[in-house]
C-alpha atoms as a PDB file:
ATOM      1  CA  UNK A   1      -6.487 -26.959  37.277  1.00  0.00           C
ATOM      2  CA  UNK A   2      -5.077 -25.129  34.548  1.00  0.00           C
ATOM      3  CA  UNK A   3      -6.868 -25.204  31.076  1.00  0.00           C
ATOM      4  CA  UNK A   4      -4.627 -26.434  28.270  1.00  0.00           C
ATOM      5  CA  UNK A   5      -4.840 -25.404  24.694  1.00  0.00           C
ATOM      6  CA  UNK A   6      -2.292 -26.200  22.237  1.00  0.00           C
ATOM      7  CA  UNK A   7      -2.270 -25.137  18.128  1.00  0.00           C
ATOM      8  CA  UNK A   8      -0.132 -26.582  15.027  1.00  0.00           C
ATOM      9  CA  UNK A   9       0.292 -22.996  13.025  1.00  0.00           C
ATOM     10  CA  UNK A  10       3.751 -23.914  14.323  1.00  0.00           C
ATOM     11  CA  UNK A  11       5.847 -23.900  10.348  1.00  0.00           C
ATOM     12  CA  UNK A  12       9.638 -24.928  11.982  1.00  0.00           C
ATOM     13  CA  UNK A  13      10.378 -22.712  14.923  1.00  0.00           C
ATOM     14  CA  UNK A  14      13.076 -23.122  18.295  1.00  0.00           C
ATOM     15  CA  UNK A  15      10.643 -25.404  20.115  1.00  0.00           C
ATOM     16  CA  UNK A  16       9.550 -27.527  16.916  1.00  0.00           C
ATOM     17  CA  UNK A  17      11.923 -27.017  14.251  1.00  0.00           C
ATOM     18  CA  UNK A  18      11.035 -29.408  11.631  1.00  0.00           C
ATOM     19  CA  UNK A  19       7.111 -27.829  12.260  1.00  0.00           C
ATOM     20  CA  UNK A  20       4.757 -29.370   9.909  1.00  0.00           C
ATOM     21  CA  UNK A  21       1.720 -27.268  10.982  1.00  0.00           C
ATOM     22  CA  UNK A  22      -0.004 -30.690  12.280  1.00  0.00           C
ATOM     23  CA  UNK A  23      -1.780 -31.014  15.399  1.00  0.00           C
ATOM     24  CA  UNK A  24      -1.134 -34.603  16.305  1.00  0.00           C
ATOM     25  CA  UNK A  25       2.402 -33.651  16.267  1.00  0.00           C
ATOM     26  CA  UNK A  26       1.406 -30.690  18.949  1.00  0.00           C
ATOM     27  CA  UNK A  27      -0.545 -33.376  20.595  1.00  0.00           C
ATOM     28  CA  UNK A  28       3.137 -35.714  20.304  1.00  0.00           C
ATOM     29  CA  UNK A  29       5.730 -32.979  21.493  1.00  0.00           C
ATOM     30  CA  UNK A  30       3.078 -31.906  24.494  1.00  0.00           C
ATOM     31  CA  UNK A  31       2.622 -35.733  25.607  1.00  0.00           C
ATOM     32  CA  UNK A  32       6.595 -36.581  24.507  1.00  0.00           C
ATOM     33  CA  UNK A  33       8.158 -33.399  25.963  1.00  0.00           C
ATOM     34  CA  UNK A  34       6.036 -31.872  28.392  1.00  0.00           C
ATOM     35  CA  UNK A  35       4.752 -35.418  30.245  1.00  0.00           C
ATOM     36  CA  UNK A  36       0.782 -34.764  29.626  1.00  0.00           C
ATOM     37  CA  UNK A  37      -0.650 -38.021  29.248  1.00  0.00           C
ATOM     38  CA  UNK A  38      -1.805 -38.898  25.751  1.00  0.00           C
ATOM     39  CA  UNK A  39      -5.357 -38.438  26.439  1.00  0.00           C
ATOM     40  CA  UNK A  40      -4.698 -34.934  27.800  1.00  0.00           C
ATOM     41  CA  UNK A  41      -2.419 -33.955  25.095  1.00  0.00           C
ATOM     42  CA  UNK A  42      -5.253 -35.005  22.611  1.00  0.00           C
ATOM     43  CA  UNK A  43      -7.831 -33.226  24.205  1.00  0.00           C
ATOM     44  CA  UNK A  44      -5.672 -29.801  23.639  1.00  0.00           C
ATOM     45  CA  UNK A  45      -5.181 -29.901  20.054  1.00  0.00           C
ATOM     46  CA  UNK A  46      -8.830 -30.676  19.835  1.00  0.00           C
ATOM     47  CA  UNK A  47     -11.558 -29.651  22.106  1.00  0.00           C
ATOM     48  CA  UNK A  48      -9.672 -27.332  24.046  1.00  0.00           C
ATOM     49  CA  UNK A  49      -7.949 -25.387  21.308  1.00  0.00           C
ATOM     50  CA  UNK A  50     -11.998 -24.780  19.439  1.00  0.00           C
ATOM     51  CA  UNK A  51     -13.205 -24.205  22.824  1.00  0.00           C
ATOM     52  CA  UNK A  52     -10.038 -21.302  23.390  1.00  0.00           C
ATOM     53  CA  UNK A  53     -10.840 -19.821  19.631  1.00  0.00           C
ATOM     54  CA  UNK A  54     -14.830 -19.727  20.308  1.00  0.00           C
ATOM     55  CA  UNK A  55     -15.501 -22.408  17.892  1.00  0.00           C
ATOM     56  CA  UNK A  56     -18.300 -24.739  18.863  1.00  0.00           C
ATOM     57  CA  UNK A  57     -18.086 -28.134  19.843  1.00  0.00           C
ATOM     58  CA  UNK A  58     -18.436 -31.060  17.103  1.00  0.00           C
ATOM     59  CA  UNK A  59     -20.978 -32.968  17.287  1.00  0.00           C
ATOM     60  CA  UNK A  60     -21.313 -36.285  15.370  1.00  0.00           C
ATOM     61  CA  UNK A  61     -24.674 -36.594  14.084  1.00  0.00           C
ATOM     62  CA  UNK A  62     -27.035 -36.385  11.066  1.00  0.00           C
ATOM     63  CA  UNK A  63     -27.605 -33.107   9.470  1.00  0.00           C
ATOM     64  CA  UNK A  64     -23.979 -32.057  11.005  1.00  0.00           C
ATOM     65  CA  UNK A  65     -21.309 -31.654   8.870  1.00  0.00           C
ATOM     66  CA  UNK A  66     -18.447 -33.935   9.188  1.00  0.00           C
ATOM     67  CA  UNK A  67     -15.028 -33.069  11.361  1.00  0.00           C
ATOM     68  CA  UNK A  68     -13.756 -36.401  11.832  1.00  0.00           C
ATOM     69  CA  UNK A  69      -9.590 -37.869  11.882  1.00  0.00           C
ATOM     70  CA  UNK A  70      -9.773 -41.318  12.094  1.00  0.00           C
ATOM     71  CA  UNK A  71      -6.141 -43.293  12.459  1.00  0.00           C
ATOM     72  CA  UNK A  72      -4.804 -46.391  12.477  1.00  0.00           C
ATOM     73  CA  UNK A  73      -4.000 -47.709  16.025  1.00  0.00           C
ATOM     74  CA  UNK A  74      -5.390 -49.613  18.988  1.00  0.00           C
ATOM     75  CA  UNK A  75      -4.836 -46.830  21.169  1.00  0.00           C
ATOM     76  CA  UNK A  76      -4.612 -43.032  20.882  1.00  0.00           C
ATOM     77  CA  UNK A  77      -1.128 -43.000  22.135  1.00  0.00           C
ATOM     78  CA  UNK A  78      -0.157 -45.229  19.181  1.00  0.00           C
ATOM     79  CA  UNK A  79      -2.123 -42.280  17.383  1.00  0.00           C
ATOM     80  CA  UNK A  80       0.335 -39.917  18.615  1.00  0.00           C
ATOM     81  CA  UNK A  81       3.004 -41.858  17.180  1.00  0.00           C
ATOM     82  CA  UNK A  82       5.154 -40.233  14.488  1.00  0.00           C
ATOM     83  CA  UNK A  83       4.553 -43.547  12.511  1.00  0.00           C
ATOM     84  CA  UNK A  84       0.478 -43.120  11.557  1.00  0.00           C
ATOM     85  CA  UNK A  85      -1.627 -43.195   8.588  1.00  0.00           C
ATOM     86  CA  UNK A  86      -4.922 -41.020   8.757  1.00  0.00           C
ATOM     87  CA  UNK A  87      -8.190 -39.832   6.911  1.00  0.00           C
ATOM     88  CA  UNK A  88      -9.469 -36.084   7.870  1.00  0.00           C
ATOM     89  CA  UNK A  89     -12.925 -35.170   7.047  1.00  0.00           C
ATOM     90  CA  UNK A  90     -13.364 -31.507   6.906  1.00  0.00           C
ATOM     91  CA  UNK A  91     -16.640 -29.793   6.599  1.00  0.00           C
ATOM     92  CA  UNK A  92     -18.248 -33.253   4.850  1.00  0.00           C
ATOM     93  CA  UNK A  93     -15.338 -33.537   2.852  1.00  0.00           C
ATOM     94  CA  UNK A  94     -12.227 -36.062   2.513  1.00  0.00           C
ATOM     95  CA  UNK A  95      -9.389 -33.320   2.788  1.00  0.00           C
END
């Protein structure tokens, strides 16, 4: 198959023109308007897009620093949603 990345540096352009530079909204426009499922869409703004800049994979453990998103939702596609509330963790830090 083909390997899908997919970025948020996207500030209000033809495709995304109210661009907020937010990857769960690349993850929502890829599984809205281009029919990847949710999980796949996901998995482009995240792992895929580190793995396509050479950034290593995050790991969750002790002595790691923290690169977490947690959301509300029972499912990631609720996640996707437009309609979310999150926390991002950045390097150990609440950003």
């Amino acid at each position: 198959g083909v390997r899908v990345a997919a970025g948020s540096g996207a500030m209000r352009d033809v495709s995304n023109p109210v661009g907020r530079g937010d990857p769960l909204e690349a993850a929502y426009l890829l599984a809205s308007r281009s029919g990847l499922r949710p999980e796949d869409a996901y998995g482009a703004v995240s792992g895929a897009a580190r793995a396509a800049m050479g950034l290593p994979e995050v790991r969750v453990e002790a002595g790691f620093p923290a690169e977490l998103l947690a959301v509300r939702g029972d499912r990631l596609s609720g996640a996707l949603s437009l309609a979310y509330s999150r926390i991002v963790v950045h390097r150990g830090r609440v950003v």
